[in-house]
Structures are given as C-alpha cells and as structure tokens.
PDB file of N, CA and C in Angstrom:
ATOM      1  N   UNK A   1       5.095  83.690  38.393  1.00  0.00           N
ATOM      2  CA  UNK A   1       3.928  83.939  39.225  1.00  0.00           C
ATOM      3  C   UNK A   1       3.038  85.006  38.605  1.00  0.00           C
ATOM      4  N   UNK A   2       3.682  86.089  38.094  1.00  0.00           N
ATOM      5  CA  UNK A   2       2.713  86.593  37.445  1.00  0.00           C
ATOM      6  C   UNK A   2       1.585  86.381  36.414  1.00  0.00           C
ATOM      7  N   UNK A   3       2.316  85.637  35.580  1.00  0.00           N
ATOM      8  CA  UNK A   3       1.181  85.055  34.256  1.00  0.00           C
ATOM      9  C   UNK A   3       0.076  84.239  35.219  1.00  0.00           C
ATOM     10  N   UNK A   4       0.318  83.220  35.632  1.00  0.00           N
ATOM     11  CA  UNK A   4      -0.705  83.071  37.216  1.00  0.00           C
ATOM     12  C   UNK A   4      -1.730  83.538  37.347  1.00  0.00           C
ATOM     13  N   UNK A   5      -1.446  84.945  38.182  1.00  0.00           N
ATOM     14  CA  UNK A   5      -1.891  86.121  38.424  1.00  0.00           C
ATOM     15  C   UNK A   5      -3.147  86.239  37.282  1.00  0.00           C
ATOM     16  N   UNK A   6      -2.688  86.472  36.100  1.00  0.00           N
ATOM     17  CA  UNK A   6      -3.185  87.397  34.994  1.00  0.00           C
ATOM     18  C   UNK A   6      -4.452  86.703  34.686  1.00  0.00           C
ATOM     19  N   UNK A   7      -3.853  84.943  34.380  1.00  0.00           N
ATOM     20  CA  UNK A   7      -4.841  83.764  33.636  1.00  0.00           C
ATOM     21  C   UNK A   7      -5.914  83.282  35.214  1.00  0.00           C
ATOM     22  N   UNK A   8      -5.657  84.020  36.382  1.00  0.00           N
ATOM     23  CA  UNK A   8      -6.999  83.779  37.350  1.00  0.00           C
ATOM     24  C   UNK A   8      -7.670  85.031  37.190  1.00  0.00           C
ATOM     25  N   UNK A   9      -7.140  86.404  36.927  1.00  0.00           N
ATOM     26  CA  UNK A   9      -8.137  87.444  36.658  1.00  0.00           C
ATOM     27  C   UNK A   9      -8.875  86.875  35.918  1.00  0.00           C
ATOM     28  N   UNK A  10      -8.225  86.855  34.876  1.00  0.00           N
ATOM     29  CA  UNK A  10      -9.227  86.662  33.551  1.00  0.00           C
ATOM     30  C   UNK A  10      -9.957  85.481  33.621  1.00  0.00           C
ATOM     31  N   UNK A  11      -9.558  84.544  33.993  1.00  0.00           N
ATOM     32  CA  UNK A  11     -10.796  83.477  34.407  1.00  0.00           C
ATOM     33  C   UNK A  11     -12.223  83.459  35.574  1.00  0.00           C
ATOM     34  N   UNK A  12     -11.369  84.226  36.337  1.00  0.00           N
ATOM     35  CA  UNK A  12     -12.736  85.195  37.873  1.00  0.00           C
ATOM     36  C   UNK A  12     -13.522  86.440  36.950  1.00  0.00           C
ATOM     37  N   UNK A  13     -12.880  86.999  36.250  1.00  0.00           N
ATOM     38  CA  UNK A  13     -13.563  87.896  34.805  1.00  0.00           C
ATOM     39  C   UNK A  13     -14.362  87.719  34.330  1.00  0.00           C
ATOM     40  N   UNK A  14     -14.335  86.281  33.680  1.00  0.00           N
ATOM     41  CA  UNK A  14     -15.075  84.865  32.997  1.00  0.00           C
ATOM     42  C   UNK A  14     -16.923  84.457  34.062  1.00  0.00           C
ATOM     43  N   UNK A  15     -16.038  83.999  35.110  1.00  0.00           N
ATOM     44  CA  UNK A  15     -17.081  83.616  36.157  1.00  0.00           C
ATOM     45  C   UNK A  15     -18.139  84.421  36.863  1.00  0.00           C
ATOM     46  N   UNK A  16     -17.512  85.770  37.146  1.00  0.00           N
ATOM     47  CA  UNK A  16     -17.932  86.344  38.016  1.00  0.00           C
ATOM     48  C   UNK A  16     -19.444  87.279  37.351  1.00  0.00           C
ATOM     49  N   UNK A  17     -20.427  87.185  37.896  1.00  0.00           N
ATOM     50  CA  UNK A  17     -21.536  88.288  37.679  1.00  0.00           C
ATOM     51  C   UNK A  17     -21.058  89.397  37.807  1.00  0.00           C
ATOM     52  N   UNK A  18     -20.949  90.692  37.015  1.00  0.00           N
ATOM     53  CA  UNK A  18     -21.113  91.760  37.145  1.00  0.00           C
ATOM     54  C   UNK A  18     -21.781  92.702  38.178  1.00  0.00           C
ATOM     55  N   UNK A  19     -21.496  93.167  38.882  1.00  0.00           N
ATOM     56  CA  UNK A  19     -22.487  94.006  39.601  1.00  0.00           C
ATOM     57  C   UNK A  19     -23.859  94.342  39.538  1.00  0.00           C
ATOM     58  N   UNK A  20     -23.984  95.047  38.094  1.00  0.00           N
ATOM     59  CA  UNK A  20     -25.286  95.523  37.516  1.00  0.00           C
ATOM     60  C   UNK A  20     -25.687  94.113  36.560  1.00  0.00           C
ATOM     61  N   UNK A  21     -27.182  94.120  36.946  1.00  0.00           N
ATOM     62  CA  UNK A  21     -27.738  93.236  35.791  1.00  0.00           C
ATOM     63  C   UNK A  21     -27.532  93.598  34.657  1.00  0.00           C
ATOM     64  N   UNK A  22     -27.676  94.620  34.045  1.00  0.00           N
ATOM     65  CA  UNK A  22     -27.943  95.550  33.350  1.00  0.00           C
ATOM     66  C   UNK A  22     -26.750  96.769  32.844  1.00  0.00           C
ATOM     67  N   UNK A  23     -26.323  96.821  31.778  1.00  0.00           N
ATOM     68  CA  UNK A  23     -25.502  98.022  31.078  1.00  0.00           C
ATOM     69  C   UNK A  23     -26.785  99.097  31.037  1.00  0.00           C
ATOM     70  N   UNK A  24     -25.852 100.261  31.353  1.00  0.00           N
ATOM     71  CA  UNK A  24     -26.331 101.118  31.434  1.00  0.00           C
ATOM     72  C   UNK A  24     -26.900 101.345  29.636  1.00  0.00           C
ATOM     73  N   UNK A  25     -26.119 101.091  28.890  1.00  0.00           N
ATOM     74  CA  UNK A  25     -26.661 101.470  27.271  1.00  0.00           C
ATOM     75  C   UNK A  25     -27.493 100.408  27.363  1.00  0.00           C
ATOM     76  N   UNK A  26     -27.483  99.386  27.951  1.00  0.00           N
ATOM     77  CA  UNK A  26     -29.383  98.197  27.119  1.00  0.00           C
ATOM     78  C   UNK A  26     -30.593  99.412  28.250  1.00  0.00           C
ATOM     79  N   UNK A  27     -29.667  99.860  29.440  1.00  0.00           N
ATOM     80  CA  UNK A  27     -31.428 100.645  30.321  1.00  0.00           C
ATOM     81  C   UNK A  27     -31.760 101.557  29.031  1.00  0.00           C
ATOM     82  N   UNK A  28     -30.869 102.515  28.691  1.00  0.00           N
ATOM     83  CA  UNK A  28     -31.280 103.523  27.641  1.00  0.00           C
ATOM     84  C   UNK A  28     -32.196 103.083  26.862  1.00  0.00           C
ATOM     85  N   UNK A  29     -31.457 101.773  26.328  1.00  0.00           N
ATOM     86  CA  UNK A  29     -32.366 101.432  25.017  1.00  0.00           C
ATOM     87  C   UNK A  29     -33.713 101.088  25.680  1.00  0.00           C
ATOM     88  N   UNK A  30     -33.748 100.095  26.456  1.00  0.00           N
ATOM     89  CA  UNK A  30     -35.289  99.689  26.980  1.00  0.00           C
ATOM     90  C   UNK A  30     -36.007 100.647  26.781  1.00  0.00           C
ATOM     91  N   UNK A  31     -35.826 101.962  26.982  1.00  0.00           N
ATOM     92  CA  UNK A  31     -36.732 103.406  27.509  1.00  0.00           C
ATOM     93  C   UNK A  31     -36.893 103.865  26.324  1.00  0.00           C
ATOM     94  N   UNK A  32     -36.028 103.791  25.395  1.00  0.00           N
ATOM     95  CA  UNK A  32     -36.326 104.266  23.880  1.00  0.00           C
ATOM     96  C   UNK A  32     -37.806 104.602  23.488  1.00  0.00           C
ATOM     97  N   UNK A  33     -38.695 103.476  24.061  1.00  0.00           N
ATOM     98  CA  UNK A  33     -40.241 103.897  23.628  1.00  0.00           C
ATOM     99  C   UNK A  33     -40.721 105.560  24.400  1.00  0.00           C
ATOM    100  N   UNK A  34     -39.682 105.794  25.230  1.00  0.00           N
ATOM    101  CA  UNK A  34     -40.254 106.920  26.153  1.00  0.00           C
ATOM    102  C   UNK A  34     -39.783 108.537  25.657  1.00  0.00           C
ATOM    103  N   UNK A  35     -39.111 108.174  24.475  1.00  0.00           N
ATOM    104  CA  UNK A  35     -38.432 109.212  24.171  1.00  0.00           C
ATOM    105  C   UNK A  35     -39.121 110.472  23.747  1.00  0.00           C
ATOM    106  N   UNK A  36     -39.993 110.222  23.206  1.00  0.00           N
ATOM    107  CA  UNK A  36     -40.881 111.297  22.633  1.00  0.00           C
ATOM    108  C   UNK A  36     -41.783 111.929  23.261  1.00  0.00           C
ATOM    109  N   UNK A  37     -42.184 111.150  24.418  1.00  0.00           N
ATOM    110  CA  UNK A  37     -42.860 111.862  25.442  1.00  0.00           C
ATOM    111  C   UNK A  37     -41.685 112.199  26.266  1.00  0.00           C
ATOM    112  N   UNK A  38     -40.384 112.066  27.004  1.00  0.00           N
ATOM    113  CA  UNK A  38     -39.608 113.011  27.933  1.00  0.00           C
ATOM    114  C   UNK A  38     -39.110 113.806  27.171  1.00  0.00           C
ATOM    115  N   UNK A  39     -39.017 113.743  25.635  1.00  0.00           N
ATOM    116  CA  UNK A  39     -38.446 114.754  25.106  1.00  0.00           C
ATOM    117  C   UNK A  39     -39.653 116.171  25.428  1.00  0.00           C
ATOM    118  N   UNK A  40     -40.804 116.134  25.940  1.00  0.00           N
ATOM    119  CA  UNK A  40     -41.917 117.051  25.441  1.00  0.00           C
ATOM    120  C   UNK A  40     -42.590 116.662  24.239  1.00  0.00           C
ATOM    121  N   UNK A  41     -42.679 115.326  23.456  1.00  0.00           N
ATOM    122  CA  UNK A  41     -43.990 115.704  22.464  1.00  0.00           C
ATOM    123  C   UNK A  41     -44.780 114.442  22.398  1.00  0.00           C
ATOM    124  N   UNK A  42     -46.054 114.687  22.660  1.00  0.00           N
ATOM    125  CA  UNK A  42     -46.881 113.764  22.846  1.00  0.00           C
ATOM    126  C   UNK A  42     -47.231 113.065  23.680  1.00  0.00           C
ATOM    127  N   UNK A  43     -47.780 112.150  24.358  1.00  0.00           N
ATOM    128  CA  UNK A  43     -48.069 111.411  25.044  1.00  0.00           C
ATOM    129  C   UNK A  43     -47.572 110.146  25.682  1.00  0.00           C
ATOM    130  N   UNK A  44     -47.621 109.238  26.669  1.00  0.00           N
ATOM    131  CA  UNK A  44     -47.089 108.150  27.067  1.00  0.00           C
ATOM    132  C   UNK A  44     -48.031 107.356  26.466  1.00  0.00           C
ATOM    133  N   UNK A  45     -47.378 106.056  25.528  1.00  0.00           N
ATOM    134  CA  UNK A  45     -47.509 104.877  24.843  1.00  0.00           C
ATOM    135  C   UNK A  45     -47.617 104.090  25.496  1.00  0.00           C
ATOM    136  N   UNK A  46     -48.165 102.807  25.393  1.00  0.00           N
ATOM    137  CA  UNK A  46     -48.105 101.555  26.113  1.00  0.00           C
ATOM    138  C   UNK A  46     -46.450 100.842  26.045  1.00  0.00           C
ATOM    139  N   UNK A  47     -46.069 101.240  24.723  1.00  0.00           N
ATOM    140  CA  UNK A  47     -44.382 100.488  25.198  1.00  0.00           C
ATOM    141  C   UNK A  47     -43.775 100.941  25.843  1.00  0.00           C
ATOM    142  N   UNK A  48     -44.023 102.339  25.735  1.00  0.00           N
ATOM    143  CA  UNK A  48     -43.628 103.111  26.957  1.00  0.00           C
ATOM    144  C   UNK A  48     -43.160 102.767  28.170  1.00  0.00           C
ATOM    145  N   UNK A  49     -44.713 102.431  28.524  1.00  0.00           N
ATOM    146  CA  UNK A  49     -45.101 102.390  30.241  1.00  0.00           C
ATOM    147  C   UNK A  49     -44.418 100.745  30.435  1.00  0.00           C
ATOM    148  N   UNK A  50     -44.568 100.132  29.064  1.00  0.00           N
ATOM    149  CA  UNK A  50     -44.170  98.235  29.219  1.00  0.00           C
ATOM    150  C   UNK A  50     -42.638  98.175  29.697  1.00  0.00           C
ATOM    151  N   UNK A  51     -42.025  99.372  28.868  1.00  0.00           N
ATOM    152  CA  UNK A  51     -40.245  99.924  29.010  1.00  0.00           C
ATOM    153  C   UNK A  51     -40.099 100.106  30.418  1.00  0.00           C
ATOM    154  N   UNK A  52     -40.591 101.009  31.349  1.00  0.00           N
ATOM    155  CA  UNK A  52     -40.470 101.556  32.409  1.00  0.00           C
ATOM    156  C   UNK A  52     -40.839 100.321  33.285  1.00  0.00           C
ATOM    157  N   UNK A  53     -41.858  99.394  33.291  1.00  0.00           N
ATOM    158  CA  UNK A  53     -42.423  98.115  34.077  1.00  0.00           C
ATOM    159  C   UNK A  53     -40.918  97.523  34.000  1.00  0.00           C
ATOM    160  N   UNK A  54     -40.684  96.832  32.679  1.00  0.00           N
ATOM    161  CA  UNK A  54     -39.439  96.207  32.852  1.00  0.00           C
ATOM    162  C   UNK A  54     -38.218  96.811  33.483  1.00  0.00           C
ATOM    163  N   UNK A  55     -37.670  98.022  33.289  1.00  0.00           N
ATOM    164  CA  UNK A  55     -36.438  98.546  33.595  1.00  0.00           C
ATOM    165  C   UNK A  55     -36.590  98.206  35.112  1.00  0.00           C
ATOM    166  N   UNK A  56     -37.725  98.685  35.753  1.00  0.00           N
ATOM    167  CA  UNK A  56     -37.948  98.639  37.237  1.00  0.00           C
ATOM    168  C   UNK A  56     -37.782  97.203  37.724  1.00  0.00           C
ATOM    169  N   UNK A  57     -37.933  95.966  36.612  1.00  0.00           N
ATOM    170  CA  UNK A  57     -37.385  94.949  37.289  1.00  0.00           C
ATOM    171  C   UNK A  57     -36.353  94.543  37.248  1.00  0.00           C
ATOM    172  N   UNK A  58     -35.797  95.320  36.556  1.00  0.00           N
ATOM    173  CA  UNK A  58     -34.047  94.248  36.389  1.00  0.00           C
ATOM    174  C   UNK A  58     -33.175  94.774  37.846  1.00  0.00           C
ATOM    175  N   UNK A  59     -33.282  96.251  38.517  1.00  0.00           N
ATOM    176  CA  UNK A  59     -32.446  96.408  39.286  1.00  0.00           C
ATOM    177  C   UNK A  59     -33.376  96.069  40.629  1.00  0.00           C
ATOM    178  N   UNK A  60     -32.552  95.675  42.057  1.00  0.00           N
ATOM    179  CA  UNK A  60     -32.638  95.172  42.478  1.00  0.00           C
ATOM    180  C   UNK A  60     -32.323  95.539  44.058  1.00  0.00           C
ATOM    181  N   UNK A  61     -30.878  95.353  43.559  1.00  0.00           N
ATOM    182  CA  UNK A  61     -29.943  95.491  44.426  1.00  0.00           C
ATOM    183  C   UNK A  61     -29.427  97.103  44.746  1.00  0.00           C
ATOM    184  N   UNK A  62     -29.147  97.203  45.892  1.00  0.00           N
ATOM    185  CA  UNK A  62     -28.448  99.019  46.172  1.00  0.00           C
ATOM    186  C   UNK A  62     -27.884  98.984  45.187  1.00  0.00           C
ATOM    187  N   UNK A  63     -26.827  98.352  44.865  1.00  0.00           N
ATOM    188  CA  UNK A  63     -25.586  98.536  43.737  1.00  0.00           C
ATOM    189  C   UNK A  63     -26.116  98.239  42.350  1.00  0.00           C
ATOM    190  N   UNK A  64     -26.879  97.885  41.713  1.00  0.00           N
ATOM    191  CA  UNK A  64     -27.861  97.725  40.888  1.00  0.00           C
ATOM    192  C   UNK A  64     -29.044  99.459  40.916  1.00  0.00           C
ATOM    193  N   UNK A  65     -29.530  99.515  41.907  1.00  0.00           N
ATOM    194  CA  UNK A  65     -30.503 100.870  41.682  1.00  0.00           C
ATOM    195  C   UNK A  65     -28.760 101.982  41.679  1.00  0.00           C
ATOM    196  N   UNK A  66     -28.105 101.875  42.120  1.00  0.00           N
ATOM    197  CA  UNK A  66     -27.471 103.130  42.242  1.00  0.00           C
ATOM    198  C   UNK A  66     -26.634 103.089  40.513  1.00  0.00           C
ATOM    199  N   UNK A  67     -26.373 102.154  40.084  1.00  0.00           N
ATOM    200  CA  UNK A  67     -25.493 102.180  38.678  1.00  0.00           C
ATOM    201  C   UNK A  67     -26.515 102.625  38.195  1.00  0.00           C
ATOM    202  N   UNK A  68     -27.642 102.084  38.052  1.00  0.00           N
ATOM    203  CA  UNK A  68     -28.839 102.997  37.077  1.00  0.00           C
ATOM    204  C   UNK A  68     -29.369 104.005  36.783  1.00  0.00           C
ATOM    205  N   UNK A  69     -29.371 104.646  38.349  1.00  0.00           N
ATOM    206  CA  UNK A  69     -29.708 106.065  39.125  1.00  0.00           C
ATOM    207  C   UNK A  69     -28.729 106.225  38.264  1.00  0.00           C
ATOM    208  N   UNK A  70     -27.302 106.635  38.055  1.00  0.00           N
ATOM    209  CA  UNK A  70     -26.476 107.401  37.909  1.00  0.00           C
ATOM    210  C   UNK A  70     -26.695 107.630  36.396  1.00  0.00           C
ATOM    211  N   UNK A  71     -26.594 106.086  35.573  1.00  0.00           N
ATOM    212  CA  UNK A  71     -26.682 106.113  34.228  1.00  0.00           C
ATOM    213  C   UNK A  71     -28.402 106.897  33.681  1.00  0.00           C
ATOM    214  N   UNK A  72     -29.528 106.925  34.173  1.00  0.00           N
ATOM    215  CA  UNK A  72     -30.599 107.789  33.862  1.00  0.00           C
ATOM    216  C   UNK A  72     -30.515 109.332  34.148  1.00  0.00           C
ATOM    217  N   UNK A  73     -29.858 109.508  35.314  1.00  0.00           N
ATOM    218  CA  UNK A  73     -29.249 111.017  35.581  1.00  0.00           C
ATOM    219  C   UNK A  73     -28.746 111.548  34.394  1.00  0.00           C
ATOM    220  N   UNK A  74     -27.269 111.039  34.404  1.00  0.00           N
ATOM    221  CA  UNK A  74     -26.592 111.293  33.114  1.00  0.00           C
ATOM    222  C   UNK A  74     -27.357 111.185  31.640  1.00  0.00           C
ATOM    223  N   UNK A  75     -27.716 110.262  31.100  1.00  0.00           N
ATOM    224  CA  UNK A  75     -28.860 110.503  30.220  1.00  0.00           C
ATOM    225  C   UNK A  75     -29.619 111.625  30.418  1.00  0.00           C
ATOM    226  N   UNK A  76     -30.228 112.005  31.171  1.00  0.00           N
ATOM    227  CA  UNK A  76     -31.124 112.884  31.635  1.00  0.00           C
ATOM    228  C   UNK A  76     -30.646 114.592  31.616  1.00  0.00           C
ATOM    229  N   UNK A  77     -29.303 114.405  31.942  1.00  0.00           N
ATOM    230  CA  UNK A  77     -28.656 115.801  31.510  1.00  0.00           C
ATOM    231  C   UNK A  77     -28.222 115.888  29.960  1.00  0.00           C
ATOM    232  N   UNK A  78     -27.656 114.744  29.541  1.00  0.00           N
ATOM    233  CA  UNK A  78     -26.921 114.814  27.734  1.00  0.00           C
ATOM    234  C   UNK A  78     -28.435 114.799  26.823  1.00  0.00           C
ATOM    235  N   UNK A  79     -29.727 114.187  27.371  1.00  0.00           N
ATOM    236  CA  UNK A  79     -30.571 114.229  26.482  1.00  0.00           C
ATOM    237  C   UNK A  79     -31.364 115.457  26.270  1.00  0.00           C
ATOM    238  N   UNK A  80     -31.272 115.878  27.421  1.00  0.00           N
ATOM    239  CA  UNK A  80     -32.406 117.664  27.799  1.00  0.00           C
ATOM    240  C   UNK A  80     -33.870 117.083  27.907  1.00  0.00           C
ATOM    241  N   UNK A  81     -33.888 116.101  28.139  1.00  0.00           N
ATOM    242  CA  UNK A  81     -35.358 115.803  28.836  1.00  0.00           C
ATOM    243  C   UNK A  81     -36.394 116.324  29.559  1.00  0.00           C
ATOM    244  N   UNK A  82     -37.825 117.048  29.372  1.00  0.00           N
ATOM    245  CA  UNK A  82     -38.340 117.600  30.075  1.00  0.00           C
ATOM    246  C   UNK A  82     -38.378 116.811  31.554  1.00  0.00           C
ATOM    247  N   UNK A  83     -37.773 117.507  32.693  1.00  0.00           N
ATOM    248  CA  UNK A  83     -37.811 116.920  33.504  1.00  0.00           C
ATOM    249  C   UNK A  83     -39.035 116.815  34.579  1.00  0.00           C
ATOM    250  N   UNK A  84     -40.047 117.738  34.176  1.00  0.00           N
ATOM    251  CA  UNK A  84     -41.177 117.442  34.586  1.00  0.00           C
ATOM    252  C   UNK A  84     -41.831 116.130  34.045  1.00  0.00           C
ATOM    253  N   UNK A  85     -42.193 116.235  32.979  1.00  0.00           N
ATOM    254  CA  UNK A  85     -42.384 115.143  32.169  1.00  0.00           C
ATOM    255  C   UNK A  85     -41.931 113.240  32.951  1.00  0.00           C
ATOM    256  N   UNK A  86     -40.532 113.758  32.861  1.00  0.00           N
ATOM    257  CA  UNK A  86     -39.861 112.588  33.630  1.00  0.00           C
ATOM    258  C   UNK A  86     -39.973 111.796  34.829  1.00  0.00           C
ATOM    259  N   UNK A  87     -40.589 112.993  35.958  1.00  0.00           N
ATOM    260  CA  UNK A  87     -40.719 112.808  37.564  1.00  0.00           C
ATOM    261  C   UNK A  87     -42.010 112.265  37.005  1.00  0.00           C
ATOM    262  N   UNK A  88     -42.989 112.638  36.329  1.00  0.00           N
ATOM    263  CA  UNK A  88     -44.439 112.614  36.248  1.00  0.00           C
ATOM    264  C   UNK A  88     -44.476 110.463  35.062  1.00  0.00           C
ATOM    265  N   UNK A  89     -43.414 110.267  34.258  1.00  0.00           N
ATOM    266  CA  UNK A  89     -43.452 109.157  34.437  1.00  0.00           C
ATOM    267  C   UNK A  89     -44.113 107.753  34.983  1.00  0.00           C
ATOM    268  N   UNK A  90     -43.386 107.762  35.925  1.00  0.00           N
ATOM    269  CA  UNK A  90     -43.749 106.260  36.938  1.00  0.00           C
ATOM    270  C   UNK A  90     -44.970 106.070  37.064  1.00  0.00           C
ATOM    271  N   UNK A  91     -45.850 107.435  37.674  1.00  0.00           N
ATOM    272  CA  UNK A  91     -47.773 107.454  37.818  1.00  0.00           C
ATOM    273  C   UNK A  91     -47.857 107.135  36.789  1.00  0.00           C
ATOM    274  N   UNK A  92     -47.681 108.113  35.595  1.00  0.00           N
ATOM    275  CA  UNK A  92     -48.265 107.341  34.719  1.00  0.00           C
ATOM    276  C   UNK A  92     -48.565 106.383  34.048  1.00  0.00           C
ATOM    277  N   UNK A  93     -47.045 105.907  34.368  1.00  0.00           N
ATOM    278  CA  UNK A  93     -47.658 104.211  34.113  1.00  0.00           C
ATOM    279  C   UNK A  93     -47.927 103.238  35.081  1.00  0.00           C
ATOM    280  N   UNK A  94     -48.323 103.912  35.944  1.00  0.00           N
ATOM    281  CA  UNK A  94     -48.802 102.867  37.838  1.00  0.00           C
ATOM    282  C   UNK A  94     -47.367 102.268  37.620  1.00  0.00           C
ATOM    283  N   UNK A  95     -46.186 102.589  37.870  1.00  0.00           N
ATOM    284  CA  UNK A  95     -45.435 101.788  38.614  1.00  0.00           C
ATOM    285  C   UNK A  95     -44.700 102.393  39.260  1.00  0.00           C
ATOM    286  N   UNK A  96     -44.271 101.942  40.508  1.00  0.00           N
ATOM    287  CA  UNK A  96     -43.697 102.512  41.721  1.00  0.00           C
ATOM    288  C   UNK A  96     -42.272 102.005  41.494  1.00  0.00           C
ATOM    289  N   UNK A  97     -41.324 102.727  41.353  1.00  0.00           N
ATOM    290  CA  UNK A  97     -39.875 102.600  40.834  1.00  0.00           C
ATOM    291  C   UNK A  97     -38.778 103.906  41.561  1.00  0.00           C
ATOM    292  N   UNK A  98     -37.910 102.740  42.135  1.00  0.00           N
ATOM    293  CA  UNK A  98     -37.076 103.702  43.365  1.00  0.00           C
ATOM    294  C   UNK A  98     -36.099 104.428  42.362  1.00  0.00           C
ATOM    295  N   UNK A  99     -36.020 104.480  40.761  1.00  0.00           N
ATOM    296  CA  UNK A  99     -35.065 105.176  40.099  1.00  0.00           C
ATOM    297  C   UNK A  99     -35.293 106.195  39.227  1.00  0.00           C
ATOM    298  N   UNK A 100     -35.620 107.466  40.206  1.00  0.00           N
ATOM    299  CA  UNK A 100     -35.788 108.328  39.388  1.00  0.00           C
ATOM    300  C   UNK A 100     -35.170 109.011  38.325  1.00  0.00           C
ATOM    301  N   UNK A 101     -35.861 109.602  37.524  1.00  0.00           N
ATOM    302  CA  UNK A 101     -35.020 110.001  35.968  1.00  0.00           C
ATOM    303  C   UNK A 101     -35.150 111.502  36.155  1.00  0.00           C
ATOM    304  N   UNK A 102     -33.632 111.942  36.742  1.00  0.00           N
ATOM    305  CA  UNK A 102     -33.690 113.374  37.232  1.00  0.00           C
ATOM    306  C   UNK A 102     -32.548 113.628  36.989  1.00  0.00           C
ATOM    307  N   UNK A 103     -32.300 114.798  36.788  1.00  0.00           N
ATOM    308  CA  UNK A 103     -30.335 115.669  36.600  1.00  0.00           C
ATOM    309  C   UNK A 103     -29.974 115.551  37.699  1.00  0.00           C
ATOM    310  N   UNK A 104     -31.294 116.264  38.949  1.00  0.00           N
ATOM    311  CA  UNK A 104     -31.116 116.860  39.993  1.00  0.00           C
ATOM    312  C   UNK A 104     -30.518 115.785  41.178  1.00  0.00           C
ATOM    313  N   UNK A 105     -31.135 114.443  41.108  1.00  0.00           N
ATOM    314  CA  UNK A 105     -30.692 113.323  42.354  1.00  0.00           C
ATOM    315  C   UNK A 105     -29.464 113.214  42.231  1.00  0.00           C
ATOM    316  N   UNK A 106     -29.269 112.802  43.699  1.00  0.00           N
ATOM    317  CA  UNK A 106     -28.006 112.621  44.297  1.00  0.00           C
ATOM    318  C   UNK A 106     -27.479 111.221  44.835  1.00  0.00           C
ATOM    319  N   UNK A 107     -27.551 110.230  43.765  1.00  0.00           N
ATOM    320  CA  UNK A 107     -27.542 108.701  43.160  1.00  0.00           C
ATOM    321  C   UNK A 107     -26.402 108.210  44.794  1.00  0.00           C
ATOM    322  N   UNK A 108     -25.661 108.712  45.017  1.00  0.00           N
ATOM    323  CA  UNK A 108     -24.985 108.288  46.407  1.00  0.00           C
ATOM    324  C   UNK A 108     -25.659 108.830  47.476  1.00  0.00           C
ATOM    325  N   UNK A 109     -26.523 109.630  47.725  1.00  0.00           N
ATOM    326  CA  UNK A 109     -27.153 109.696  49.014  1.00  0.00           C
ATOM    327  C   UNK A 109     -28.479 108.823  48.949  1.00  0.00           C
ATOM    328  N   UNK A 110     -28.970 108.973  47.581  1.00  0.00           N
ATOM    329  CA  UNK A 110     -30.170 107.622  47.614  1.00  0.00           C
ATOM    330  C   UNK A 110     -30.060 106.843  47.570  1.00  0.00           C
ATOM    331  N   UNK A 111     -28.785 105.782  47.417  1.00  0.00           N
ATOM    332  CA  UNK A 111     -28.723 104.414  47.314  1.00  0.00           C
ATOM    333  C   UNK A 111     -27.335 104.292  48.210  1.00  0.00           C
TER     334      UNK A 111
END
C-alpha cells in the first residue's frame, strides 16, 4: 500500500496547478528592468513600467498576491532597495497593483 501511496503523490504532483502562477525567482526576474531605478540611480524605463504592468497580472488570487507580497518583501530587504523609490513605483508607471515592494508590509495581514 505504500508504493500506492507514493506513485498517486507523484502523479497529483504531475496534475495539480501550483498555488502561485508564478515562482517567486521568474517575479524577480520580470522586475530586473527596475533595478537601477529601486536601486537609487536613474530613472524609470519603459521596460520597467512594461515589468511592473505584467507582474501585476499574473497574481490574482489571495494566495497568489500573498506568495508574491512575501517574495518582493524579501527581495526588498536582501537587495537594499531605496524604498522610497519602490512605494513611488506603481504611479509611476499608472498601474494600480495590490503588491507592494516594501521590507516594512505585513504580507499575512494584507492578504
């Protein structure tokens, strides 16, 4: 009964959607164009703002905005991101996006 067991995990493993659309390392990368402006230098780019349009569509779902929330947080502390810079984001590229890129949020009380 066990082997059973093992060969339906791994086949529901197989089948099943993931929670998140999205790995947290492809959100990183998407944003890559944004790096140089949250780092502090220079300005917001159009791939930029094209990065941030898309990221805002893949999540969706509570459980989807909250894996992301958490994974941009974390980024957001290991990278040292101006975090002004960061909040100031989204306007700048007109898009309204429930996942902010902050140390400070609290990814389980917002989602």
């Amino acid at each position: 009964m066990g082997k059973c067991m093992v060969m339906m995990v791994a086949i529901l493993a197989l089948i099943v959607k993931p929670a998140c659309s999205i790995s947290c390392q492809d959100a990183l990368a998407k944003i890559l164009p944004c790096e140089i402006y949250l780092l502090g230098f220079g300005g917001v780019s159009a791939p930029c703002c094209q990065a941030v349009a898309q990221l805002n569509e893949l999540a969706k779902s509570k459980p989807e905005l909250k894996a992301l929330c958490i994974c941009l947080k974390q980024a957001a502390q290991w990278l040292h991101i101006n975090h002004d810079r960061a909040r100031q984001l989204p306007g700048l590229c007109h898009v309204t996006t429930p996942i902010p890129i902050d140390p400070n949020v609290n990814c389980d009380i917002k989602y």
